[in-house]
Protein backbone atom coordinates (compact mmCIF):
# COMPACT_ATOMS: atom_id res chain seq x y z
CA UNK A 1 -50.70 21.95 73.46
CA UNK A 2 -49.40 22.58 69.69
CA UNK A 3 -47.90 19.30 68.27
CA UNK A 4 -43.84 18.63 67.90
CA UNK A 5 -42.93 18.03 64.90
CA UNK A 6 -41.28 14.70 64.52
CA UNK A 7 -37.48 14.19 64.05
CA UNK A 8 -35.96 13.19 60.49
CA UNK A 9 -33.40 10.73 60.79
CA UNK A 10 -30.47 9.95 58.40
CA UNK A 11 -28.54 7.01 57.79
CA UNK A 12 -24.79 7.39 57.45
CA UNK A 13 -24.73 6.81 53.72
CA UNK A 14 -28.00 9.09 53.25
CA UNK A 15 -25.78 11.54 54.71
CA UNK A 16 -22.93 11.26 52.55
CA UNK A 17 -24.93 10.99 49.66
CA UNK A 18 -26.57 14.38 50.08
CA UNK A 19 -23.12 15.96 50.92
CA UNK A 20 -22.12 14.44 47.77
CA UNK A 21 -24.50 15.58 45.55
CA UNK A 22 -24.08 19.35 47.02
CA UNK A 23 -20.79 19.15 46.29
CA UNK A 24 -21.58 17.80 42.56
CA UNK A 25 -23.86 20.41 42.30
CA UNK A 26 -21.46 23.37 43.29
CA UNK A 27 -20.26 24.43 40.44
CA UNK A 28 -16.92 26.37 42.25
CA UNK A 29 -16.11 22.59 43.19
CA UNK A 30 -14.97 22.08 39.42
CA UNK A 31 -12.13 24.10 39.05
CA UNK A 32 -10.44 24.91 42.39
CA UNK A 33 -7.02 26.56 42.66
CA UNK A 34 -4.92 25.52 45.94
CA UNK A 35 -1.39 26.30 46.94
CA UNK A 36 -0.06 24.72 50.04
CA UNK A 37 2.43 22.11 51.20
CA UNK A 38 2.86 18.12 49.95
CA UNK A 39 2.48 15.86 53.15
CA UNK A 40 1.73 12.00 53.78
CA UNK A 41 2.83 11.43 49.75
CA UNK A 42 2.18 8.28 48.63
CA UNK A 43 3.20 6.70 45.63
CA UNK A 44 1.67 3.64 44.15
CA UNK A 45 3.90 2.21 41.57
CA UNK A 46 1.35 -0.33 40.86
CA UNK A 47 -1.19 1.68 39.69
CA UNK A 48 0.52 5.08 38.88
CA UNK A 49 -1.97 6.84 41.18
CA UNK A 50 -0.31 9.45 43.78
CA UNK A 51 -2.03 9.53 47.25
CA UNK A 52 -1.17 13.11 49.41
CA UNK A 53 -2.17 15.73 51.43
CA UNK A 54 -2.12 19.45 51.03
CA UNK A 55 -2.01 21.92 53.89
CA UNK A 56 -1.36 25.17 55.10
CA UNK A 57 -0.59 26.37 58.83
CA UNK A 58 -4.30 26.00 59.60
CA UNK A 59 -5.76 23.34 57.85
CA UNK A 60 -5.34 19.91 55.72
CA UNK A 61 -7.37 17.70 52.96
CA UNK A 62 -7.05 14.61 51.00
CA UNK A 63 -5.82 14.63 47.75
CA UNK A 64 -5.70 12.21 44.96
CA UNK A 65 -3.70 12.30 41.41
CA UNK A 66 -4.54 9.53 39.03
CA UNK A 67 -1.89 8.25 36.76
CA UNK A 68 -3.58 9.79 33.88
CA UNK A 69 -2.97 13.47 35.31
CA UNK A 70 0.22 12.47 37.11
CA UNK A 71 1.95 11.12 33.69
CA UNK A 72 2.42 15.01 32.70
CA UNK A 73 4.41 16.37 35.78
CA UNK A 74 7.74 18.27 35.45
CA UNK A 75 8.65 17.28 38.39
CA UNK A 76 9.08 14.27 41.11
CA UNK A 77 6.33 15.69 43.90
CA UNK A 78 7.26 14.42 47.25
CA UNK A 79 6.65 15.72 51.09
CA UNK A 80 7.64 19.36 51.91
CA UNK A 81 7.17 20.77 48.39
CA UNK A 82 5.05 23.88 47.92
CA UNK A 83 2.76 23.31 44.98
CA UNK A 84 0.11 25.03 43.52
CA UNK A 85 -2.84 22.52 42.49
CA UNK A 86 -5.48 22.61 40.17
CA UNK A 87 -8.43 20.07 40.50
CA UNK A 88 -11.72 19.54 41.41
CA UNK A 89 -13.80 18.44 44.90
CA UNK A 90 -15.35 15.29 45.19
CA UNK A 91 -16.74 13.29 48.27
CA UNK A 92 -15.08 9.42 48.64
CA UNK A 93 -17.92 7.71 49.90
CA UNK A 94 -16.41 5.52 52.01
CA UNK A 95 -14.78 7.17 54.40
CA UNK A 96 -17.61 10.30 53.97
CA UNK A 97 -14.09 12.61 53.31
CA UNK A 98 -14.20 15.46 51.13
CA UNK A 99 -11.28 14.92 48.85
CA UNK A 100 -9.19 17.06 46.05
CA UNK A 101 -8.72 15.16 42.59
CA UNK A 102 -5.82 16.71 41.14
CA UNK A 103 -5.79 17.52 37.70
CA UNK A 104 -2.46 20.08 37.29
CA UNK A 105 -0.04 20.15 39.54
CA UNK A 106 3.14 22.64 39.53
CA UNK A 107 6.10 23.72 42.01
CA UNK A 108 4.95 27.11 43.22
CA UNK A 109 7.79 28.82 41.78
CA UNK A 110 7.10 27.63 38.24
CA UNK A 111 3.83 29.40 37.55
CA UNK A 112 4.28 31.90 34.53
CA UNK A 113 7.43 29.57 33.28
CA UNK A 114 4.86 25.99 33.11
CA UNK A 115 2.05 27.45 32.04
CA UNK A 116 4.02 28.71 28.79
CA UNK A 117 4.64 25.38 28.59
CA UNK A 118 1.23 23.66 28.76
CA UNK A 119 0.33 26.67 26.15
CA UNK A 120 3.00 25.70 23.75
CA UNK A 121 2.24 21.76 23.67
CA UNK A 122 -0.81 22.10 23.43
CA UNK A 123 -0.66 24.33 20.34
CA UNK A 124 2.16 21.77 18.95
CA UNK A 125 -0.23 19.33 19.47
CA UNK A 126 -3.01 20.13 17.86
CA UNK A 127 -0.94 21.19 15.06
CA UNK A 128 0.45 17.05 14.72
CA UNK A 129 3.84 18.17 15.41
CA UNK A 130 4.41 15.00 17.85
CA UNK A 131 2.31 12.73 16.17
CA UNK A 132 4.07 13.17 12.86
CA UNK A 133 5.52 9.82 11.23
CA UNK A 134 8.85 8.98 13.11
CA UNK A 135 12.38 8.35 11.11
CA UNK A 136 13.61 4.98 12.00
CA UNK A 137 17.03 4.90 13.89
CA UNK A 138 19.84 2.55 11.75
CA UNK A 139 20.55 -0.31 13.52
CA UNK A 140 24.65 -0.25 13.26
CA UNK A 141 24.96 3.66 12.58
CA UNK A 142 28.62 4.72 10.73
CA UNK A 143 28.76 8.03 12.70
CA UNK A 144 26.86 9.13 15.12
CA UNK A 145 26.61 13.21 15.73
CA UNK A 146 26.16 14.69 19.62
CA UNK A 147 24.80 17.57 20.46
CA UNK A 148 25.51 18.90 23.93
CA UNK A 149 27.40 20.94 26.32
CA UNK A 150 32.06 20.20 25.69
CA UNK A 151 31.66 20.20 29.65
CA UNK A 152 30.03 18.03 32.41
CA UNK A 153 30.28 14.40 32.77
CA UNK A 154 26.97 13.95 29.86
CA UNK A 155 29.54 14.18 26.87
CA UNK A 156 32.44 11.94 28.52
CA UNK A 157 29.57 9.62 29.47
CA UNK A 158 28.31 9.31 26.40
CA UNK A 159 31.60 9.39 24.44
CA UNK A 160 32.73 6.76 26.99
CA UNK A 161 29.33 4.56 26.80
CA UNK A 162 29.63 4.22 22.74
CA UNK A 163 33.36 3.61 22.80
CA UNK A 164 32.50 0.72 25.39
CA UNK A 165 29.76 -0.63 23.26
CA UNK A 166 30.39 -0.39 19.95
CA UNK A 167 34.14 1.16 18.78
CA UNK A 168 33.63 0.58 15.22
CA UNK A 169 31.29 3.59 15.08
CA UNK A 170 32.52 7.11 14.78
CA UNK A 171 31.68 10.28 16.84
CA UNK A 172 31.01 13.98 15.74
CA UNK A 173 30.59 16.05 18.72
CA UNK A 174 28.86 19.78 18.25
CA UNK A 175 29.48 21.92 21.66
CA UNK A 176 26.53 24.04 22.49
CA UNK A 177 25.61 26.03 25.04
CA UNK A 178 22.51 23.87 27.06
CA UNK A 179 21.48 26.23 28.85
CA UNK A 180 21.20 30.25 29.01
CA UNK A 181 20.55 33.10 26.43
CA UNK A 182 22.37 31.51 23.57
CA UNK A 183 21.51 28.59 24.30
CA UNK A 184 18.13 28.29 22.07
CA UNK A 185 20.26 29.66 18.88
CA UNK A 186 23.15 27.19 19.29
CA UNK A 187 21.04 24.10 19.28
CA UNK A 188 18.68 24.70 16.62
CA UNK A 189 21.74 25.80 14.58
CA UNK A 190 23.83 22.67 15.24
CA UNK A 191 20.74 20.98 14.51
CA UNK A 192 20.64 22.95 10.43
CA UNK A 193 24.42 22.14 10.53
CA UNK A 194 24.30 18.78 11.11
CA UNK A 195 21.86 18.00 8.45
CA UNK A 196 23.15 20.74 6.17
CA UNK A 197 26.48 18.78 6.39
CA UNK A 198 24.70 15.23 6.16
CA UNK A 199 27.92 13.90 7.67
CA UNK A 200 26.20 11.50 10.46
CA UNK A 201 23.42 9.15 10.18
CA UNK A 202 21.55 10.04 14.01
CA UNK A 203 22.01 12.50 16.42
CA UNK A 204 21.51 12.29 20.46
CA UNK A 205 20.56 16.35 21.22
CA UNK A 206 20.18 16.37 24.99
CA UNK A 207 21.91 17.45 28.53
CA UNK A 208 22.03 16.59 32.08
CA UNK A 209 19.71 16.89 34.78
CA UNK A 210 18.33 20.01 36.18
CA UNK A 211 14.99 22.44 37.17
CA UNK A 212 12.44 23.80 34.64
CA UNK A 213 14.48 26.76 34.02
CA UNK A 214 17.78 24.85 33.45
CA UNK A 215 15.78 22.60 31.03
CA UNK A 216 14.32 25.35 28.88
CA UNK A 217 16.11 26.07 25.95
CA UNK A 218 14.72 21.98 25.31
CA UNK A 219 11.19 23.38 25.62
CA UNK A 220 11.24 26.28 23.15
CA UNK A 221 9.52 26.31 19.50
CA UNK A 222 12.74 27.27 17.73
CA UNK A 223 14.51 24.07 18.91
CA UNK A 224 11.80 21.75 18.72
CA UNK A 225 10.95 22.82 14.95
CA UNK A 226 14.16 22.38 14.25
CA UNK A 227 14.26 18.58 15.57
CA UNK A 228 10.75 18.28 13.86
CA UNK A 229 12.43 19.52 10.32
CA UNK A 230 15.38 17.33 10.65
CA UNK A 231 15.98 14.88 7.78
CA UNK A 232 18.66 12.94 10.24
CA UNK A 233 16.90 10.88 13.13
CA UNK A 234 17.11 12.49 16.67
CA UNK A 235 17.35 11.03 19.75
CA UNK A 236 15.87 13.14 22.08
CA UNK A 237 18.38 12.91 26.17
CA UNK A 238 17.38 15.49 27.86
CA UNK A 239 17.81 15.25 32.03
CA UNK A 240 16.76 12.38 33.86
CA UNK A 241 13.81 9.96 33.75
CA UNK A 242 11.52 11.99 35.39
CA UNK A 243 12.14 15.27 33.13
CA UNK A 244 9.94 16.00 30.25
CA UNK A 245 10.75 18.20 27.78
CA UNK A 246 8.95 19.13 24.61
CA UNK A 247 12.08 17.83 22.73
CA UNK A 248 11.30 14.59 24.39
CA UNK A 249 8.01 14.62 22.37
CA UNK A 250 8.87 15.64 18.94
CA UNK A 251 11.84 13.44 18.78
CA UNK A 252 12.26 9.97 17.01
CA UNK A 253 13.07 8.70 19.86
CA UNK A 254 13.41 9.08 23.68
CA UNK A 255 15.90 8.27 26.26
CA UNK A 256 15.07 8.60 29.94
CA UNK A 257 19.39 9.66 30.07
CA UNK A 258 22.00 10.68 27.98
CA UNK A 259 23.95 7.71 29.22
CA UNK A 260 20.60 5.73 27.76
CA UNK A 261 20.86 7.59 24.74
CA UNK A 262 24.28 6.47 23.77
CA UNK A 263 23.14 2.83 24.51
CA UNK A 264 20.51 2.93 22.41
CA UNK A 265 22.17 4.28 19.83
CA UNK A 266 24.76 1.82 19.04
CA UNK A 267 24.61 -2.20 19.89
CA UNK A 268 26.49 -3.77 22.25
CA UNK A 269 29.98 -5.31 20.53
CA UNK A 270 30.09 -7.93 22.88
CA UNK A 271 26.31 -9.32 22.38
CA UNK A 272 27.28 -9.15 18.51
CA UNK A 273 30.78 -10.87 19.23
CA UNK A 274 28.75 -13.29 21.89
CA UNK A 275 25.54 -13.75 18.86
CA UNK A 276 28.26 -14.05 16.31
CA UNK A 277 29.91 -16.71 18.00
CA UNK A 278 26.91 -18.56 18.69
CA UNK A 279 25.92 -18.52 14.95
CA UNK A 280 29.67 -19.29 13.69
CA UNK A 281 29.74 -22.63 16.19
CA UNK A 282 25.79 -23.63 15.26
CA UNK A 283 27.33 -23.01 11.55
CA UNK A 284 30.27 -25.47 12.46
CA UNK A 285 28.04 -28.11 14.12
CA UNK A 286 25.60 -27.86 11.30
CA UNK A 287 28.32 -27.94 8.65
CA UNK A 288 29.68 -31.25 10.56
CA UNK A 289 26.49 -32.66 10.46
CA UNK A 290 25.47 -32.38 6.69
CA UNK A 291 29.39 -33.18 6.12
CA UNK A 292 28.87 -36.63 8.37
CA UNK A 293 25.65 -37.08 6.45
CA UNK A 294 27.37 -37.06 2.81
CA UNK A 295 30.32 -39.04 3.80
CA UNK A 296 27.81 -41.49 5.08
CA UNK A 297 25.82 -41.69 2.02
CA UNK A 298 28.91 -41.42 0.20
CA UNK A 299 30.24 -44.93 1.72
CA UNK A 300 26.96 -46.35 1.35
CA UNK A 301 26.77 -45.65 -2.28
CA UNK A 302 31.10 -46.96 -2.42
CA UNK A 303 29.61 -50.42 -0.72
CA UNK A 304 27.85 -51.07 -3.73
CA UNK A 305 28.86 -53.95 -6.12
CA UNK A 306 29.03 -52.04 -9.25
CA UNK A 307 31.70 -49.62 -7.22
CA UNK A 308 33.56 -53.05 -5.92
CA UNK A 309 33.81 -54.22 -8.95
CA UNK A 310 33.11 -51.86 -12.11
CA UNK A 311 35.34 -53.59 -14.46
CA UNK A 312 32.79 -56.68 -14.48
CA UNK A 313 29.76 -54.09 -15.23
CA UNK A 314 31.47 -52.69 -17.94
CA UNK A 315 32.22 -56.23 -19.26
CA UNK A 316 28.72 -57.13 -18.82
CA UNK A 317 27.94 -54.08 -20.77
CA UNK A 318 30.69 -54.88 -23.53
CA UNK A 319 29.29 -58.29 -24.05
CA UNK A 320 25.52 -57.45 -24.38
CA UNK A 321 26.83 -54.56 -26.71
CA UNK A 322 28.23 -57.28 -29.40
CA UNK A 323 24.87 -59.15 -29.09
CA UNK A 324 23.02 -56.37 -29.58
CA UNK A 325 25.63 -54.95 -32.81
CA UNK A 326 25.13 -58.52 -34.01
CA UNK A 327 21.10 -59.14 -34.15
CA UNK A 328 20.58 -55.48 -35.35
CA UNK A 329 22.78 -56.43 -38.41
CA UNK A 330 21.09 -59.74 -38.74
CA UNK A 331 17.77 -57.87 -38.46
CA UNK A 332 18.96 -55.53 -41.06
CA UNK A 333 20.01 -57.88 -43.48
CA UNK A 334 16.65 -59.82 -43.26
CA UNK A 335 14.70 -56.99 -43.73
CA UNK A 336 16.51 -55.61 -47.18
CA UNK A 337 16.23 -59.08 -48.27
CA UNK A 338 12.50 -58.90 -47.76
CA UNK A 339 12.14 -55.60 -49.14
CA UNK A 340 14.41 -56.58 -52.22
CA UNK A 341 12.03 -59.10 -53.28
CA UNK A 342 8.89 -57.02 -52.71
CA UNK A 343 10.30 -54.40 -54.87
CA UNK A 344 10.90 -57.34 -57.60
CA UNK A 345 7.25 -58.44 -57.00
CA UNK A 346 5.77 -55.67 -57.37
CA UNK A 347 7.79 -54.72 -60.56
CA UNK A 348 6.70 -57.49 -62.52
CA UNK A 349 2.88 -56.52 -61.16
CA UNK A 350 3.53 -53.49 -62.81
CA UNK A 351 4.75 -55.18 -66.24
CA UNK A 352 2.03 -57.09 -66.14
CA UNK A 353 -0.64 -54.61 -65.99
CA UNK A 354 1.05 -52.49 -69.27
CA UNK A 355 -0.01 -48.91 -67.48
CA UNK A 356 1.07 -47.44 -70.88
CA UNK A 357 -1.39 -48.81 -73.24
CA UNK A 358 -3.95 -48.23 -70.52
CA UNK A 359 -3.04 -44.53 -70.40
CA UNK A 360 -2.76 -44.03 -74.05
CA UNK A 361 -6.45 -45.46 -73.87
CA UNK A 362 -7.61 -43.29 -71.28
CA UNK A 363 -6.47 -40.03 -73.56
CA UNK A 364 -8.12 -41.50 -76.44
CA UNK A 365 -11.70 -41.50 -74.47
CA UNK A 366 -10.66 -37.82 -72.86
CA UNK A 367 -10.59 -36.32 -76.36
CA UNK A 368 -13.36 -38.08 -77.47
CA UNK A 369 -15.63 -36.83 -74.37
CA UNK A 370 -14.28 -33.16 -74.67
CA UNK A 371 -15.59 -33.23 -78.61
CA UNK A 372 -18.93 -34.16 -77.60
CA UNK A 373 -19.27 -31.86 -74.51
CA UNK A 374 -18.57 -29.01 -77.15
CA UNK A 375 -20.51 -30.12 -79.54
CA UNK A 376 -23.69 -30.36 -77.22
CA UNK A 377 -22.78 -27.05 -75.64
CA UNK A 378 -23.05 -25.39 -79.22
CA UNK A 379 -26.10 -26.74 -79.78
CA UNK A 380 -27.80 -25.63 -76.26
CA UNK A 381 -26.32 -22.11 -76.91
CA UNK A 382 -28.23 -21.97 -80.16
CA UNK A 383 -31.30 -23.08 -78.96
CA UNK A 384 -31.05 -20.92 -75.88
CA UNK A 385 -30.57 -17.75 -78.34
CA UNK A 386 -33.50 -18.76 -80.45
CA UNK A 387 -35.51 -18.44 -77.33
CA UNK A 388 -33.71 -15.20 -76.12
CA UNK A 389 -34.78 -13.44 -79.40
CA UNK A 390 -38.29 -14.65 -79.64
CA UNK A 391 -38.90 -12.94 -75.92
CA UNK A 392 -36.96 -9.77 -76.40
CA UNK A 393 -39.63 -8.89 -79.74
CA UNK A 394 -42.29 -10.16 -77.31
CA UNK A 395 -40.80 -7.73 -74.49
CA UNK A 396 -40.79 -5.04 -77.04
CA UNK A 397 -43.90 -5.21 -78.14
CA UNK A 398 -45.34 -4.63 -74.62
CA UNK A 399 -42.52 -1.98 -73.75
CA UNK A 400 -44.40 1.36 -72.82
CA UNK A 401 -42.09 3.20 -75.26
CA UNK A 402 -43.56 1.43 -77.94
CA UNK A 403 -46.74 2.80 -77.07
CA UNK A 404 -45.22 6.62 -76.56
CA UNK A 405 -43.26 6.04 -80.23
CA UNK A 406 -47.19 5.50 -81.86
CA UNK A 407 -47.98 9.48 -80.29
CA UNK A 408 -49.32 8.54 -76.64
CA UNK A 409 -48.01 10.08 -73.44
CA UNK A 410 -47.62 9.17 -69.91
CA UNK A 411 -49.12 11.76 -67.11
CA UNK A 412 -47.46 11.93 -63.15
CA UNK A 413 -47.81 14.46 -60.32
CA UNK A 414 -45.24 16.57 -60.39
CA UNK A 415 -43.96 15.99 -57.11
CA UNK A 416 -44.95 12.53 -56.46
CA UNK A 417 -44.50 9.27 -59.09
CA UNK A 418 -48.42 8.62 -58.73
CA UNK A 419 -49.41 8.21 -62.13
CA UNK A 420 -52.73 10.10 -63.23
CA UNK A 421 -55.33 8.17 -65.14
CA UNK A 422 -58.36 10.29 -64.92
CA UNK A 423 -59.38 13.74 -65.21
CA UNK A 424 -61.07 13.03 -61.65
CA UNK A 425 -57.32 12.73 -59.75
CA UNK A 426 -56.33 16.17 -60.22
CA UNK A 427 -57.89 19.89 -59.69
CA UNK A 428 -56.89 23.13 -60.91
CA UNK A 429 -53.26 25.02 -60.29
CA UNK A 430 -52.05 21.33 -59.98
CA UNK A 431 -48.39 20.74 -61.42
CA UNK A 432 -47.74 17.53 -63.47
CA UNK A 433 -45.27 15.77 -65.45
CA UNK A 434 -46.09 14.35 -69.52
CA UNK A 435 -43.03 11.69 -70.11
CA UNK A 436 -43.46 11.74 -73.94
CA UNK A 437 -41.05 9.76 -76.49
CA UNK A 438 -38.08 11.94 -76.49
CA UNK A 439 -38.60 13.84 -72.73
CA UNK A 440 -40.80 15.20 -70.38
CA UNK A 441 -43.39 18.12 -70.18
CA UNK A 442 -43.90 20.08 -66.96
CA UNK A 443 -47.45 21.18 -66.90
CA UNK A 444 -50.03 22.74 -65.09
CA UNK A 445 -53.82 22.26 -64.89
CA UNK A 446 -55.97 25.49 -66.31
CA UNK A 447 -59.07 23.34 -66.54
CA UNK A 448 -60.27 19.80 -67.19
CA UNK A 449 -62.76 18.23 -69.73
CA UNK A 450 -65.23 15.67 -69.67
CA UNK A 451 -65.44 12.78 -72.51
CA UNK A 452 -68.02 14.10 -74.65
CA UNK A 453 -67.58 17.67 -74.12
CA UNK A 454 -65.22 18.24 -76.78
């Protein structure tokens, strides 16, 4: 009887596991393309992640859209919209569900229009057009330019909105068309104007709500070049919150609403009324405190006795004055006498001694010194002379010249100062120099002697 094979069993997460890792292993799984129909939408606000399902008159799945992917939608998903989705299978182990993690996400009648979009940023981005150094908005702007549709309640709600908060500053409204084939031209021209003029010191560029299509002109190079080139700051108010726009990205700065725009634009006159008022009445209290403070001091200083009663200071003051006045001329007097009578000691000191004669003395041994200085100087002079001759006819004597005036001669190489002293130092051809009395012979060698051979 042939043996039966025996069973494999699985446990639950065994199972899951290995559907996992097929899935993980399929490489279709990675990029799947679905279109279908948003139900059971869930929106976490907590997390940003978006919890749905997609399905079609047969069928249904699981999908998941973290807030990282979700953060670049056009659009607010919610149940009943067709969508086309792009993402990627994955099994949540948990529940042992395949799931959809969506990466893209578009309203099925946006295809051709939002992928020129995702094209266009992404080009713009790697280019650093949005993360170019942003121009700071001024803080209490003197005119502020607009540029929008002259229709629809955006401009009345943003004239309205800056009137309400801030009067003081001044609005320069440039109608465009926002939407549209001229619309593209008109904004990025009012955009050159603006700055070309260099009337205004921001500018809110933006419109109301509406669908991709609507929004466009917002989303084309032209315009958001020209927002990027801008030497004014731009607020970028295009649509609502949930609208994103490539102007949106290039711009200074972003409001979620036109109506946002103009209050970020321009303070709030009451908070600056309400701030200034709380400064001016900390200033008063503050002022009314240092004030209380001097006046205090101020009596403190008035409660003194010399402020009760100055006239008795100052007659203190008189009084030690003529005491003083009257011992410095006492002092004074004493003093000249003392130095009157050293003078007059000393003077007859002087008398005493007769300096004159003593000088006159002094002379008489000066002259006498000089004359014998002189005379011994003579003397040494002669002597030294005597000397001086004696070894200059001793020196003469000796002098080689001497010796070449009686008909000798002095023999060198010619090149070198070695002098030559024997027949033995040189060879013949050799060149040499004869210092006689009155010059010098150049000479060469055509043969040598020996003493004895003459």
């Amino acid at each position: 009887m042939p043996h039966r094979k025996e069973r494999e069993i699985w446990s639950v997460s065994e199972l899951v596991s290995h559907l996992s890792g097929l899935v993980d292993r399929d490489e279709r799984s990675k990029a799947v393309w679905i279109q279908g129909e948003i139900t059971n939408f869930i929106h976490h606000t907590s997390s940003g992640h978006m919890y749905f399902s997609i399905k079609d008159q047969s069928a249904k799945m699981k999908a998941v859209m973290f807030k990282w992917s979700s953060r670049f939608l056009l659009f607010k998903p919610k149940n009943g919209d067709q969508v086309t989705i792009r993402g990627e299978l994955y099994v949540y182990e948990k529940d042992g569900q395949v799931q959809l993690k969506v990466l893209e996400m578009k309203n099925s009648g946006q295809g051709d229009l939002y992928s020129k979009y995702l094209q266009l940023k992404e080009r713009l981005e790697l280019e650093g057009l949005f993360t170019r150094p942003k121009r700071q908005i001024p803080t209490y702007p003197r005119r502020v330019g607009v540029i929008t549709s002259a229709q629809g309640a955006v401009v009345r709600d943003i004239i309205t909105t800056m009137k309400r908060r801030y009067p003081l500053t001044q609005i320069v409204l440039l109608p465009v068309a926002v939407q549209g084939m001229h619309a593209v031209r008109e904004i990025s021209e009012a955009i050159l104007e603006m700055n070309r003029l260099a009337d205004v010191d921001v500018l809110i560029v933006g419109r109301g709500g509406g669908s991709l299509e609507e929004l466009w002109a917002f989303n084309e190079e032209v315009v958001v070049r020209a927002i990027a080139e801008s030497l004014i700051p731009i607020i970028s108010a295009v649509g609502h919150e949930t609208d994103n726009t490539l102007s949106d990205y290039v711009a200074d700065l972003r409001a979620a609403t036109p109506t946002a725009a103009a209050e970020m634009v321009v303070p709030d006159f009451q908070e600056i009324a309400q701030r200034f008022e709380s400064l001016h009445t900390r200033l008063y209290h503050s002022s009314i405190k240092v004030i209380e403070g001097k006046r205090s001091k101020l009596h403190s200083v008035l409660e003194r006795p010399i402020f009760q009663k100055p006239g008795e200071r100052l007659e203190q003051y008189s009084q030690r004055l003529d005491y003083l006045e009257r011992d410095l001329r006492s002092y004074a007097q004493s003093k000249t006498a003392k130095s009157a009578l050293k003078v007059e000691q000393l003077s007859s000191r002087l008398y005493r001694l007769r300096p004159h004669q003593s000088i006159i003395s002094y002379q008489e041994q000066l002259s006498r010194l000089c004359r014998d200085q002189l005379r011994a100087m003579n003397a040494t002079m002669d002597r030294e002379g005597n000397r001086l001759e004696r070894s200059l006819e001793k020196l003469d004597a000796l002098s080689p010249l001497k010796v070449l005036k009686r008909g000798y001669s002095v023999v060198y190489r010619f090149h070198q100062p070695d002098l030559i002293a024997s027949t033995s130092q040189v060879k013949l051809g050799d060149l040499l120099k004869v210092r006689m009395q009155d010059g010098i012979l150049k000479c060469q060698v055509f043969g040598t002697e020996e003493q004895g051979d003459e």
